[in-house]
N, C-alpha and C. Protein backbone atom coordinates (compact mmCIF):
# COMPACT_ATOMS: atom_id res chain seq x y z
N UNK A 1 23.09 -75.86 161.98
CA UNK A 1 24.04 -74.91 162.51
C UNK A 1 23.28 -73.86 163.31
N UNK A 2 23.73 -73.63 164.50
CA UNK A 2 22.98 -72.44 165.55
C UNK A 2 23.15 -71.28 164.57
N UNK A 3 21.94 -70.62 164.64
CA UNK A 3 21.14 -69.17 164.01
C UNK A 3 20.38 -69.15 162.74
N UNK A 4 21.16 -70.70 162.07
CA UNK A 4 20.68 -70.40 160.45
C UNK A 4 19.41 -70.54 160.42
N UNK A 5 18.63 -71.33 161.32
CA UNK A 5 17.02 -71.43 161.16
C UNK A 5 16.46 -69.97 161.65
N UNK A 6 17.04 -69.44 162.76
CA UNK A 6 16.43 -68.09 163.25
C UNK A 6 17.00 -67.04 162.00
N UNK A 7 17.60 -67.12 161.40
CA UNK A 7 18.13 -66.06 160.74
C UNK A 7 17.72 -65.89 159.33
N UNK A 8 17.09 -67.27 158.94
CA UNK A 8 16.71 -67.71 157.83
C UNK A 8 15.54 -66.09 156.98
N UNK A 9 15.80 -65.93 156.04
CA UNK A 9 15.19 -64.78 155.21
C UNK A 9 15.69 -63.37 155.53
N UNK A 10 16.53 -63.60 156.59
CA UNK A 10 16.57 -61.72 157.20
C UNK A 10 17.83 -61.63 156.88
N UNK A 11 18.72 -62.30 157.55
CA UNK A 11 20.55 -62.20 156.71
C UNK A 11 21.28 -63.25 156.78
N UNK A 12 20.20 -64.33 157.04
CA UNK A 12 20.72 -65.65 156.04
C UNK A 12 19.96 -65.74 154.92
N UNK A 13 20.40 -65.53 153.67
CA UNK A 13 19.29 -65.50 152.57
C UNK A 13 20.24 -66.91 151.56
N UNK A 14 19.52 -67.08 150.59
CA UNK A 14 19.97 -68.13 149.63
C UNK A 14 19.54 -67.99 148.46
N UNK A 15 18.63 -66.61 147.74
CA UNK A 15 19.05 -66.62 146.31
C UNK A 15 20.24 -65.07 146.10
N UNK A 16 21.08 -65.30 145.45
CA UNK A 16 21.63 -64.02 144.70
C UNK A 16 20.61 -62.97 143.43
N UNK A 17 20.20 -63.96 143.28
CA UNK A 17 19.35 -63.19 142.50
C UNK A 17 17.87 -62.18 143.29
N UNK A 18 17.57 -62.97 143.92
CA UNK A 18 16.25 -62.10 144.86
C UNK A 18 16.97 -61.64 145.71
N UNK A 19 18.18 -61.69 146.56
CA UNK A 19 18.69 -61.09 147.48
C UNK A 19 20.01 -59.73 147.29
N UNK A 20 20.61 -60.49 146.44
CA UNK A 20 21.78 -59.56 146.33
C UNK A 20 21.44 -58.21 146.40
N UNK A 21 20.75 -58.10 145.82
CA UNK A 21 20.68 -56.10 145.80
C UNK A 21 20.52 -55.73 147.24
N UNK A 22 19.36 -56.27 147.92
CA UNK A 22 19.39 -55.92 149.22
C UNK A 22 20.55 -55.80 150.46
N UNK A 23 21.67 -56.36 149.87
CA UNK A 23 22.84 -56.10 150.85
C UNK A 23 23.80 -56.00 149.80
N UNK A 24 23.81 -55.54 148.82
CA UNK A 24 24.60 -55.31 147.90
C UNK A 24 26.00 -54.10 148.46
N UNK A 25 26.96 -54.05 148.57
CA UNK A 25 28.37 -53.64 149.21
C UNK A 25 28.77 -53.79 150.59
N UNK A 26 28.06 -54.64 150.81
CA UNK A 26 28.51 -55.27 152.55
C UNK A 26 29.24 -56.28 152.53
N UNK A 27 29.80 -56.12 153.69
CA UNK A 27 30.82 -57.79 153.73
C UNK A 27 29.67 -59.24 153.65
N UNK A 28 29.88 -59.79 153.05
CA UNK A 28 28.86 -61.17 152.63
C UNK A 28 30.09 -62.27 152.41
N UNK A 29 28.93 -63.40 153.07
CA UNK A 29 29.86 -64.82 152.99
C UNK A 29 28.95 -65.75 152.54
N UNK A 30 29.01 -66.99 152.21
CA UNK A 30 29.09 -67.74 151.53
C UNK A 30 29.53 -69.15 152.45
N UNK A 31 27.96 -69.96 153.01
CA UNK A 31 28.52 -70.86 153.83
C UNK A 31 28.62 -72.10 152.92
N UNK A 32 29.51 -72.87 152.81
CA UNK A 32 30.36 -74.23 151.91
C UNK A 32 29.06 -75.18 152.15
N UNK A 33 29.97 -76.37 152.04
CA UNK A 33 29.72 -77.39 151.79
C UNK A 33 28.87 -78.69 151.06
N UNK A 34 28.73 -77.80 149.98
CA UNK A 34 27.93 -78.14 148.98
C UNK A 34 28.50 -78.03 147.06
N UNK A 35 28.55 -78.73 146.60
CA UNK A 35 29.52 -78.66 144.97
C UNK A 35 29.10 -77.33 144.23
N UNK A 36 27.93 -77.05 144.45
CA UNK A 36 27.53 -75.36 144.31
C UNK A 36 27.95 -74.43 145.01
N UNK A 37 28.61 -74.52 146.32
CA UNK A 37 28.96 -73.55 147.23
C UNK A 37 30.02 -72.40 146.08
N UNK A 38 30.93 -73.20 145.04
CA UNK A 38 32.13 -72.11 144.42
C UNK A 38 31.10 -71.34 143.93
N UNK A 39 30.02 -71.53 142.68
CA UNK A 39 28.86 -70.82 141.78
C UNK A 39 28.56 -70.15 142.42
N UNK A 40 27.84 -70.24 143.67
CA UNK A 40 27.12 -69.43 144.79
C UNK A 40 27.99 -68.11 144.88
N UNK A 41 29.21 -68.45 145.65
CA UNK A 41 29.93 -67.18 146.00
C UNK A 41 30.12 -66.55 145.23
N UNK A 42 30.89 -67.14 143.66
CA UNK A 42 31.10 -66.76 142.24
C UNK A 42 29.94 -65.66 141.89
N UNK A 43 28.40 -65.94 142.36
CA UNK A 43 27.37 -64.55 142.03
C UNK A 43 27.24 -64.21 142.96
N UNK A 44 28.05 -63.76 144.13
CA UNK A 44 27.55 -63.03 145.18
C UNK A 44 28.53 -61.86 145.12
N UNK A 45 29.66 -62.57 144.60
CA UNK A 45 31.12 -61.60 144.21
C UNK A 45 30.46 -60.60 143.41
N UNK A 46 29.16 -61.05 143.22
CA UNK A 46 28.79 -59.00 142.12
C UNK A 46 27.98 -58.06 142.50
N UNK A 47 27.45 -58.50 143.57
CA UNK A 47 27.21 -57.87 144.77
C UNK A 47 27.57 -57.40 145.81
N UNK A 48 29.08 -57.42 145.76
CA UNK A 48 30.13 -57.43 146.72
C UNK A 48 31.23 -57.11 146.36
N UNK A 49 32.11 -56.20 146.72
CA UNK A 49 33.76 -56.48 146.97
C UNK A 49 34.11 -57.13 148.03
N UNK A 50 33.68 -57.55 148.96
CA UNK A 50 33.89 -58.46 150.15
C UNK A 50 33.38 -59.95 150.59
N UNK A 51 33.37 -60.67 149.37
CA UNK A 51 32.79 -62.24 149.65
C UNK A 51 33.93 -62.97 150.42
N UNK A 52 33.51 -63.58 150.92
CA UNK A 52 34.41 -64.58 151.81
C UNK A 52 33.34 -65.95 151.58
N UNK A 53 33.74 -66.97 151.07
CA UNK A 53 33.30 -68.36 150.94
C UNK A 53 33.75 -69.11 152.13
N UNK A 54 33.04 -69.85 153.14
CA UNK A 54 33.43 -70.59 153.97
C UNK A 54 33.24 -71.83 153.80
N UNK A 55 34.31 -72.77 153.63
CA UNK A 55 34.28 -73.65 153.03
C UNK A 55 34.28 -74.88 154.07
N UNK A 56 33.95 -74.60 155.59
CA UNK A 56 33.25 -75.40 156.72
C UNK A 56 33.99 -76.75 156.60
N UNK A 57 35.01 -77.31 155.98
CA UNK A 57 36.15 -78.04 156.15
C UNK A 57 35.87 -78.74 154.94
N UNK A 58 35.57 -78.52 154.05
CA UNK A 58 35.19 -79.16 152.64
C UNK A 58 36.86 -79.10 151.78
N UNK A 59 36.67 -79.87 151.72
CA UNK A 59 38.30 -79.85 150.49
C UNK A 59 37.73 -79.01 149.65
N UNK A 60 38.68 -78.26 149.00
CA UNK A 60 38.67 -77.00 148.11
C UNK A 60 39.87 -77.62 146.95
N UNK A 61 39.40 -77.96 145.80
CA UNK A 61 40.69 -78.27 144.53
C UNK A 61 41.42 -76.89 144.54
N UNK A 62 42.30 -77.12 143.89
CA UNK A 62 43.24 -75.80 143.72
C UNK A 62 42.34 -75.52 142.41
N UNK A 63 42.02 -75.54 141.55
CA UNK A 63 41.31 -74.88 140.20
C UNK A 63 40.33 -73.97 140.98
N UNK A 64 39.60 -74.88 142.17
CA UNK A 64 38.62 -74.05 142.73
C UNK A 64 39.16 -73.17 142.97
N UNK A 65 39.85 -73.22 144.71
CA UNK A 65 40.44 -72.30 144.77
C UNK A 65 40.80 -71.13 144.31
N UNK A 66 42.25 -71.30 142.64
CA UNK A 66 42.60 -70.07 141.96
C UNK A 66 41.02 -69.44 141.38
N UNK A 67 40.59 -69.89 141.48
CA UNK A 67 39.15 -69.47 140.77
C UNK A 67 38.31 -68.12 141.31
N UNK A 68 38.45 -69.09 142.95
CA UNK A 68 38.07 -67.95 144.28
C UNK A 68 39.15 -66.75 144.24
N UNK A 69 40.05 -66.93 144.47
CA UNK A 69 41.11 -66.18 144.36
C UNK A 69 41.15 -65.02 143.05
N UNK A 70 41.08 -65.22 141.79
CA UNK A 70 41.42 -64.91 141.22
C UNK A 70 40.27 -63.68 140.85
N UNK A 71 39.23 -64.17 141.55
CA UNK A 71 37.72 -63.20 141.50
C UNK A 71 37.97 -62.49 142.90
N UNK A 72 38.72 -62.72 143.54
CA UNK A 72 38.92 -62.05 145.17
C UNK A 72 37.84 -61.94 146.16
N UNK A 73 37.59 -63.49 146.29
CA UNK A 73 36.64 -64.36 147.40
C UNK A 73 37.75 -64.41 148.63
N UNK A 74 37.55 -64.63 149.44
CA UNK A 74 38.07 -64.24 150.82
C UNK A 74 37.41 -66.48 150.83
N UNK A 75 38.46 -67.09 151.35
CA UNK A 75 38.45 -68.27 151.86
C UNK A 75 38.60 -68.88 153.21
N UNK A 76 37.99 -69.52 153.85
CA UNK A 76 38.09 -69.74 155.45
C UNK A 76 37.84 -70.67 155.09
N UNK A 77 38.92 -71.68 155.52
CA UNK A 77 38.76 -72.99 155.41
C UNK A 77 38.45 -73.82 157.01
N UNK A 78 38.49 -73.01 157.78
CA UNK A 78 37.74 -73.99 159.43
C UNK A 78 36.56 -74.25 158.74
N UNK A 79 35.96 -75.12 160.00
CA UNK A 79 34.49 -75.36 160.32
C UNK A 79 34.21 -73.69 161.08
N UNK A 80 32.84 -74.39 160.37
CA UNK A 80 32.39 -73.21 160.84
C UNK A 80 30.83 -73.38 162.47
N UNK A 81 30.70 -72.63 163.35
CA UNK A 81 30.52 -73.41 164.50
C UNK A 81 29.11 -72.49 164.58
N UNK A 82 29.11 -71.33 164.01
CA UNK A 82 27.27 -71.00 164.36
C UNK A 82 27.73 -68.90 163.85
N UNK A 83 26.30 -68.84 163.59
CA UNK A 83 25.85 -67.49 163.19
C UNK A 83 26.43 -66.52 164.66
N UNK A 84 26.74 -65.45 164.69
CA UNK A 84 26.63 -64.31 165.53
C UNK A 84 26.03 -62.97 165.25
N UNK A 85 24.81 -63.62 166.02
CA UNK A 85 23.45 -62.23 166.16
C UNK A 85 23.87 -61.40 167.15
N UNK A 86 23.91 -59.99 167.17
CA UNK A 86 23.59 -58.67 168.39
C UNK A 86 22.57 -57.82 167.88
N UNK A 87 21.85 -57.77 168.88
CA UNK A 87 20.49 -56.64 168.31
C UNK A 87 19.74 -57.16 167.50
N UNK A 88 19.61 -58.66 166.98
CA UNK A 88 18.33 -58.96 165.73
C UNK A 88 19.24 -58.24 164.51
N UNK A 89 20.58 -58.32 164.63
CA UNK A 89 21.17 -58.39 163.32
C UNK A 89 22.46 -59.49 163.58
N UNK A 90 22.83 -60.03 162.15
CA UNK A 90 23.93 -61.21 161.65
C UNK A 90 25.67 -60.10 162.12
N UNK A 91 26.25 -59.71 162.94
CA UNK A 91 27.47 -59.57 162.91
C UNK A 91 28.58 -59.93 162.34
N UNK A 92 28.69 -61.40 162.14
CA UNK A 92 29.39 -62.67 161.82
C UNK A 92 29.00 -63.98 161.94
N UNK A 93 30.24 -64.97 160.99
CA UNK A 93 30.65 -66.17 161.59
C UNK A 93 31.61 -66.62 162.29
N UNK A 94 31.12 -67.73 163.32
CA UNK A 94 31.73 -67.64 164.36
C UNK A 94 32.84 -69.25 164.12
N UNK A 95 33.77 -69.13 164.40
CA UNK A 95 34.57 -70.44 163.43
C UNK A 95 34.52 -71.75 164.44
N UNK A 96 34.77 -72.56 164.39
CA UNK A 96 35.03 -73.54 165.24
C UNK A 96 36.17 -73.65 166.29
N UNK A 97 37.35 -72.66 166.14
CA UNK A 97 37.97 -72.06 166.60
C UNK A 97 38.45 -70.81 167.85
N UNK A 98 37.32 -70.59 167.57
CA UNK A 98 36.42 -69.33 168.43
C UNK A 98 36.64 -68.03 167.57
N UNK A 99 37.30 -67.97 166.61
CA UNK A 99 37.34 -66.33 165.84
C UNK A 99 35.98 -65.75 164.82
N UNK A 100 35.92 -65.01 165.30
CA UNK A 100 34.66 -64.78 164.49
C UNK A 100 35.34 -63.43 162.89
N UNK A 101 34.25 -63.62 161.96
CA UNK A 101 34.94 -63.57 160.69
C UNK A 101 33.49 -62.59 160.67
N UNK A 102 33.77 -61.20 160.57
CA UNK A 102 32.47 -59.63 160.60
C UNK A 102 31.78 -60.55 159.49
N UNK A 103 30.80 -60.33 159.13
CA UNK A 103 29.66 -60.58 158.07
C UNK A 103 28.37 -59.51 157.77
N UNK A 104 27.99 -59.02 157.06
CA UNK A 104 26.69 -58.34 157.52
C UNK A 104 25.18 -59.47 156.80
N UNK A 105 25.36 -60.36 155.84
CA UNK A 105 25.06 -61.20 155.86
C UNK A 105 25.47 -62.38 155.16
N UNK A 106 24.96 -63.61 154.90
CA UNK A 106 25.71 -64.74 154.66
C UNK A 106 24.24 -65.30 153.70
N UNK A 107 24.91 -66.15 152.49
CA UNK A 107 24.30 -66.79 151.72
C UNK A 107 24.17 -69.12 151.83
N UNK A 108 23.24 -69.19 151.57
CA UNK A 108 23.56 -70.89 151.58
C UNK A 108 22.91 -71.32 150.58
N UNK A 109 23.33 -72.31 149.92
CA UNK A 109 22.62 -73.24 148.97
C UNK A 109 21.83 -74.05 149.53
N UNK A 110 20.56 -74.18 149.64
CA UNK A 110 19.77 -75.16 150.09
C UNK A 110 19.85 -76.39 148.91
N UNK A 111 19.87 -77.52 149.78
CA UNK A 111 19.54 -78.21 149.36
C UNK A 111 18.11 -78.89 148.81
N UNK A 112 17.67 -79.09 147.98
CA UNK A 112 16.23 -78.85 147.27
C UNK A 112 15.95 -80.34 146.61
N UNK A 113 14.65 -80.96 147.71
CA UNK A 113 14.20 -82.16 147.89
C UNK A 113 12.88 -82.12 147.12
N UNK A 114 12.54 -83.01 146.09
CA UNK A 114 11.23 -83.21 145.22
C UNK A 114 10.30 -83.38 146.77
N UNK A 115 8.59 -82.70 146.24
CA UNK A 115 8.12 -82.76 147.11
C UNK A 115 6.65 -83.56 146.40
N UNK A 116 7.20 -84.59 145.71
CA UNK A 116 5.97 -85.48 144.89
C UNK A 116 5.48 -86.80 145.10
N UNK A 117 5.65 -86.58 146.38
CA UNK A 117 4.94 -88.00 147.48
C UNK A 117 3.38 -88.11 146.76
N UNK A 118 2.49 -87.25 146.50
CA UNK A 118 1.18 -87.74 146.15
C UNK A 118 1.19 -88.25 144.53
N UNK A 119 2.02 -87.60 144.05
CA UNK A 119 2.62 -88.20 142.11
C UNK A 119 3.10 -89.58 142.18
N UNK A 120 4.17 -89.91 142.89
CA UNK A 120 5.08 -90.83 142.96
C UNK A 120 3.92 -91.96 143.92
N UNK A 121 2.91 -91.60 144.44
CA UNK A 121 2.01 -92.72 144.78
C UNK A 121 0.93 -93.03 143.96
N UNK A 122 0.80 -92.37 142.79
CA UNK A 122 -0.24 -92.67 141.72
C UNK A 122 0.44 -93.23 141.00
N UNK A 123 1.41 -93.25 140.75
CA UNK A 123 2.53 -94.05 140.15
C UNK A 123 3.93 -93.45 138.81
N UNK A 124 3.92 -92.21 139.10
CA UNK A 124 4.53 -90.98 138.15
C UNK A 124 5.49 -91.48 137.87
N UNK A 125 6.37 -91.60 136.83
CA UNK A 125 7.73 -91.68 136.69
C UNK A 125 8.24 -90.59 137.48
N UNK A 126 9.72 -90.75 138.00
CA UNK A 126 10.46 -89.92 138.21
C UNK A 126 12.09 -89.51 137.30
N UNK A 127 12.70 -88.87 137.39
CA UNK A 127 14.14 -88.70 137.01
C UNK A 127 15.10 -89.43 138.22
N UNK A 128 16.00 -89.99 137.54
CA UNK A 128 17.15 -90.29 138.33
C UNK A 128 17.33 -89.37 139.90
N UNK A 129 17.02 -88.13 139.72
CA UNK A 129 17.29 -86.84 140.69
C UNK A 129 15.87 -87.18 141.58
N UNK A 130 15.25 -88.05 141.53
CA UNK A 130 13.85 -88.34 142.45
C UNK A 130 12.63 -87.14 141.77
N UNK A 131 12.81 -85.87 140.85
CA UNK A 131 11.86 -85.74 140.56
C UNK A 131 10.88 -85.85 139.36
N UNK A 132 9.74 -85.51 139.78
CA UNK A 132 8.65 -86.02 138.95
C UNK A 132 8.90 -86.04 137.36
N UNK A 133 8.90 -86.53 136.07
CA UNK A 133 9.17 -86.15 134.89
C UNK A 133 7.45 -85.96 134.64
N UNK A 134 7.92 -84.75 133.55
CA UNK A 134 6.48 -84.33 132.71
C UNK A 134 6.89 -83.73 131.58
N UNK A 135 5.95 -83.60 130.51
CA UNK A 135 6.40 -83.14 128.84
C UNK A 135 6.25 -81.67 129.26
N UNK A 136 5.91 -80.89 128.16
CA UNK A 136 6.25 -79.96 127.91
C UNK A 136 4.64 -78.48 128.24
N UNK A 137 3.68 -79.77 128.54
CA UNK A 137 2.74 -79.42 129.06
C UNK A 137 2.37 -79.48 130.53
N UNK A 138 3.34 -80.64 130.99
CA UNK A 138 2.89 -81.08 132.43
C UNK A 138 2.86 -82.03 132.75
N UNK A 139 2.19 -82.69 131.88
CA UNK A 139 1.87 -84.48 131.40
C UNK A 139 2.66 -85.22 132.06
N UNK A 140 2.57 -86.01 133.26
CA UNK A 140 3.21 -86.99 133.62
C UNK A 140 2.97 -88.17 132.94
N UNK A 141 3.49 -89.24 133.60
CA UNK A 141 3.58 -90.90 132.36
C UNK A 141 2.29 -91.26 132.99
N UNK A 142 1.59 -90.44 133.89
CA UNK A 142 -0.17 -91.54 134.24
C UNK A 142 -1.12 -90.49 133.64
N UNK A 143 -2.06 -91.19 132.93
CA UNK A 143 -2.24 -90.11 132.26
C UNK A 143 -3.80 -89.74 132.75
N UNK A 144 -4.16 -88.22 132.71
CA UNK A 144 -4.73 -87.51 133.62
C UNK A 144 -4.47 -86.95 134.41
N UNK A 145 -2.76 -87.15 134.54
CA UNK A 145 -2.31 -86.06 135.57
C UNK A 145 -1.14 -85.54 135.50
N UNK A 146 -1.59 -84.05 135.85
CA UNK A 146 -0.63 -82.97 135.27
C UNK A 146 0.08 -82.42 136.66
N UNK A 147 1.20 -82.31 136.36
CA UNK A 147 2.03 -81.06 137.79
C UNK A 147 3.01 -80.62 137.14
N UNK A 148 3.59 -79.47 138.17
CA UNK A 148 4.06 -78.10 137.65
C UNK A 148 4.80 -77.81 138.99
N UNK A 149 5.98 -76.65 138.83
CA UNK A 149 6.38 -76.27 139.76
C UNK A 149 7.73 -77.32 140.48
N UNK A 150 7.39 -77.08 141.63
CA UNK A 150 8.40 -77.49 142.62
C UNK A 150 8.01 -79.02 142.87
N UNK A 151 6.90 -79.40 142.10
CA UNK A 151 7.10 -81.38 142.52
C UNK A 151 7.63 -81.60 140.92
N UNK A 152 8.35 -80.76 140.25
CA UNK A 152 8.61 -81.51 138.97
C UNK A 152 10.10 -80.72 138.74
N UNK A 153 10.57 -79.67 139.05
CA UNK A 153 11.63 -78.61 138.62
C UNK A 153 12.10 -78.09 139.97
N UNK A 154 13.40 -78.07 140.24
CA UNK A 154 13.88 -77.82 141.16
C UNK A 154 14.35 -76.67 141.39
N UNK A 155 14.07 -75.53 140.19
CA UNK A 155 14.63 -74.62 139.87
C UNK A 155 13.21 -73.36 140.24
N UNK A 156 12.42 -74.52 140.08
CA UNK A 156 11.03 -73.04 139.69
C UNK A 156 10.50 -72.56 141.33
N UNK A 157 11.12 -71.16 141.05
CA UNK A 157 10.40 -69.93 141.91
C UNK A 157 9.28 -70.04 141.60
N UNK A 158 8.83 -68.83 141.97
CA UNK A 158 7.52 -68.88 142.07
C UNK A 158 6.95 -68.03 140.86
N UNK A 159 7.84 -67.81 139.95
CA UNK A 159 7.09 -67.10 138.51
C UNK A 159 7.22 -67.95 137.88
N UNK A 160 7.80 -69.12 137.91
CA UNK A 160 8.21 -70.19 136.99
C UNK A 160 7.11 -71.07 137.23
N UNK A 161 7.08 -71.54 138.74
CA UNK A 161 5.74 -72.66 138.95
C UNK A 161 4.42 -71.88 138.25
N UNK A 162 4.68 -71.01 138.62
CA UNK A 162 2.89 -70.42 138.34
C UNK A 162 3.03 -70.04 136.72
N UNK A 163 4.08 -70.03 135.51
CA UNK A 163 3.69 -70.10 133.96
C UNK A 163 3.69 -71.50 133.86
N UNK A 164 4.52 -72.65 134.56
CA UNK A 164 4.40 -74.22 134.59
C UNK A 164 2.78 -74.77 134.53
N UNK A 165 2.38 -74.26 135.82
CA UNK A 165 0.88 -74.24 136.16
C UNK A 165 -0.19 -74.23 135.27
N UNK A 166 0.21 -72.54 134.47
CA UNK A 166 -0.88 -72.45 133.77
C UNK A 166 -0.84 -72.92 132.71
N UNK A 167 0.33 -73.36 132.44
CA UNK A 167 0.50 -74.16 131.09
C UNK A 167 -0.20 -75.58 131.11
N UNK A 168 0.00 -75.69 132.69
CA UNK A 168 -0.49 -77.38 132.89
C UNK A 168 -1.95 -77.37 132.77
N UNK A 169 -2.94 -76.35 133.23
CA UNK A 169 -4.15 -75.99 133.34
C UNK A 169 -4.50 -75.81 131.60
N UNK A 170 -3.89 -74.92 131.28
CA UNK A 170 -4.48 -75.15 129.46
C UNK A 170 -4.34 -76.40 129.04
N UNK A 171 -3.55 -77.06 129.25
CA UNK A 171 -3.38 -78.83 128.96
C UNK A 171 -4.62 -79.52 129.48
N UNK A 172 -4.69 -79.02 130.75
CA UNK A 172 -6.08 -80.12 131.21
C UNK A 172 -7.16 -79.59 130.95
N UNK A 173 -7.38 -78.43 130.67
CA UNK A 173 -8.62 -77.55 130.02
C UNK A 173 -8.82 -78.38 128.74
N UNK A 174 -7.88 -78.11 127.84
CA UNK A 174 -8.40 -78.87 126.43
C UNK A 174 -8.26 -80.64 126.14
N UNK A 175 -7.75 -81.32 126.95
CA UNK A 175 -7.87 -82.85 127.65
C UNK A 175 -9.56 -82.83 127.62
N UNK A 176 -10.18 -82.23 128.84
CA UNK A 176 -11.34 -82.20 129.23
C UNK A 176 -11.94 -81.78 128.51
N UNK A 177 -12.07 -81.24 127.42
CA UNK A 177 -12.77 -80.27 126.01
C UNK A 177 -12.66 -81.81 125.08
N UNK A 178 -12.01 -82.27 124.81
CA UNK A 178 -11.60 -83.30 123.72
C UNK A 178 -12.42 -84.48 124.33
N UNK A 179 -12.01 -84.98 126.00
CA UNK A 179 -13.42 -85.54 126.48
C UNK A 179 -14.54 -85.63 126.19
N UNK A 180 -14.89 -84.05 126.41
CA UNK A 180 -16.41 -83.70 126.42
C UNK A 180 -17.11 -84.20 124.86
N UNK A 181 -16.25 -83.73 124.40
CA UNK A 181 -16.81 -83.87 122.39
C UNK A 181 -16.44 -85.32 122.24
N UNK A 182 -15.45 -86.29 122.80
CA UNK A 182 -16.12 -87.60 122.58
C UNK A 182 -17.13 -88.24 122.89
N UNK A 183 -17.94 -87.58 124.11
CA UNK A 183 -18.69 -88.12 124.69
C UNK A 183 -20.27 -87.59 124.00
N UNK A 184 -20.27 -86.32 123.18
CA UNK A 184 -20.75 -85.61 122.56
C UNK A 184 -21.05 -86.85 121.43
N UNK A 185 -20.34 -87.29 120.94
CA UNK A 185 -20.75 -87.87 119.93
C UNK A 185 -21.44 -88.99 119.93
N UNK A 186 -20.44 -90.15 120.97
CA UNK A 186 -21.11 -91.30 121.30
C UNK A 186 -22.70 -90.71 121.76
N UNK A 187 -23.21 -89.47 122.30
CA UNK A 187 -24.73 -89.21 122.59
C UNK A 187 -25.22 -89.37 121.72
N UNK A 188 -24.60 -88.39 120.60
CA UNK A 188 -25.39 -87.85 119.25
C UNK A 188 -25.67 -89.40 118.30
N UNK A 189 -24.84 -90.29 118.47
CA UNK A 189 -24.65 -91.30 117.56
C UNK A 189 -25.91 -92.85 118.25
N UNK A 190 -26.10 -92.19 119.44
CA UNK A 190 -26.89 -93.25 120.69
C UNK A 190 -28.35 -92.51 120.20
N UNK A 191 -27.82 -90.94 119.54
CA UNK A 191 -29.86 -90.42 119.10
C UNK A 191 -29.96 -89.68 120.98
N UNK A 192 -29.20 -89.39 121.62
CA UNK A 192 -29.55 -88.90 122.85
C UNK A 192 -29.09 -87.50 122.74
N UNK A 193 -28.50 -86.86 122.05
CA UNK A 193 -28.27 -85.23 121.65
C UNK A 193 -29.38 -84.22 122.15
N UNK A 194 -28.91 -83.13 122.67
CA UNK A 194 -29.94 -82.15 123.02
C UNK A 194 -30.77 -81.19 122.00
């Protein structure tokens, strides 16, 4: 969609949680087409008295709907045809229609693709969802190798990858410790000990 790549972090944003405060009582929308798009708007509505969900021609159930409604989401059911920037700021969306709908900024659900091409070629299991599975340490199904973060959890920011991480790192720290002292022994037992 024209602007969302240029606009991307400044007032097209996509978490409510890292973003909301920063435009917290402005008119904010909510671009569709995604089964998360209702959730999305649903936490943006608390950052807002003015959400408008654009639902970019996506069928909307009526449950949804009263749902939107009933939290007082503002619904636009056109397509929606591109961002409207003046001055290096988001004004609106602009409909497929030609009406443009004020905004001061707009939220999207990205869609969020495993990025475990080098796992999945060592031979990793994955989940049904394409990403990587690991225990509770990191541990994938090949063993010696650990990942964390965004090739295993689709969820983990960046405070999440990095306690994932270090959890995975104490795992391979004491892996490599348990190594070392087998190999310790077979010396000691060969009479080659220091």
């Amino acid at each position: 969609m024209p602007g969302v790549r240029e606009r991307w972090g400044i007032d097209l944003l996509h978490c409510p949680h890292c973003h909301g405060y920063e435009v917290r009582d402005q008119p904010l929308g909510v671009l569709g087409g995604s089964p998360e798009s209702l959730t999305h708007a649903l936490l943006i509505r608390q950052w807002s008295e003015d959400v408008v969900l654009f639902a970019d021609g996506a069928t909307l159930a009526a449950e949804q709907r009263e749902k939107l409604i009933a939290a007082a989401i503002g619904i636009v059911d056109d397509d929606v045809a591109r961002l409207v920037v003046e001055g290096d700021h988001l004004i609106g969306v602009e409909l497929a229609n030609g009406h443009v709908v004020p905004r001061s900024a707009v939220f999207v659900r990205p869609d969020l693709a495993p990025n475990g091409a080098l796992l999945t070629d060592l031979g990793c299991a994955v989940h049904d969802n394409g990403w990587v599975t690991v225990d509770q340490t990191g541990e994938t199904s090949v063993a010696g190798v650990w990942a964390a973060g965004n090739a295993t959890n689709p969820r983990a920011q960046v405070i999440t990858a990095a306690g994932e991480g270090s959890s995975a790192a104490i795992a391979i720290n004491n892996d490599l410790t348990e190594e070392d002292a087998e190999h310790a022994v077979i010396r000691y037992r060969l009479g080659l000990h220091a």
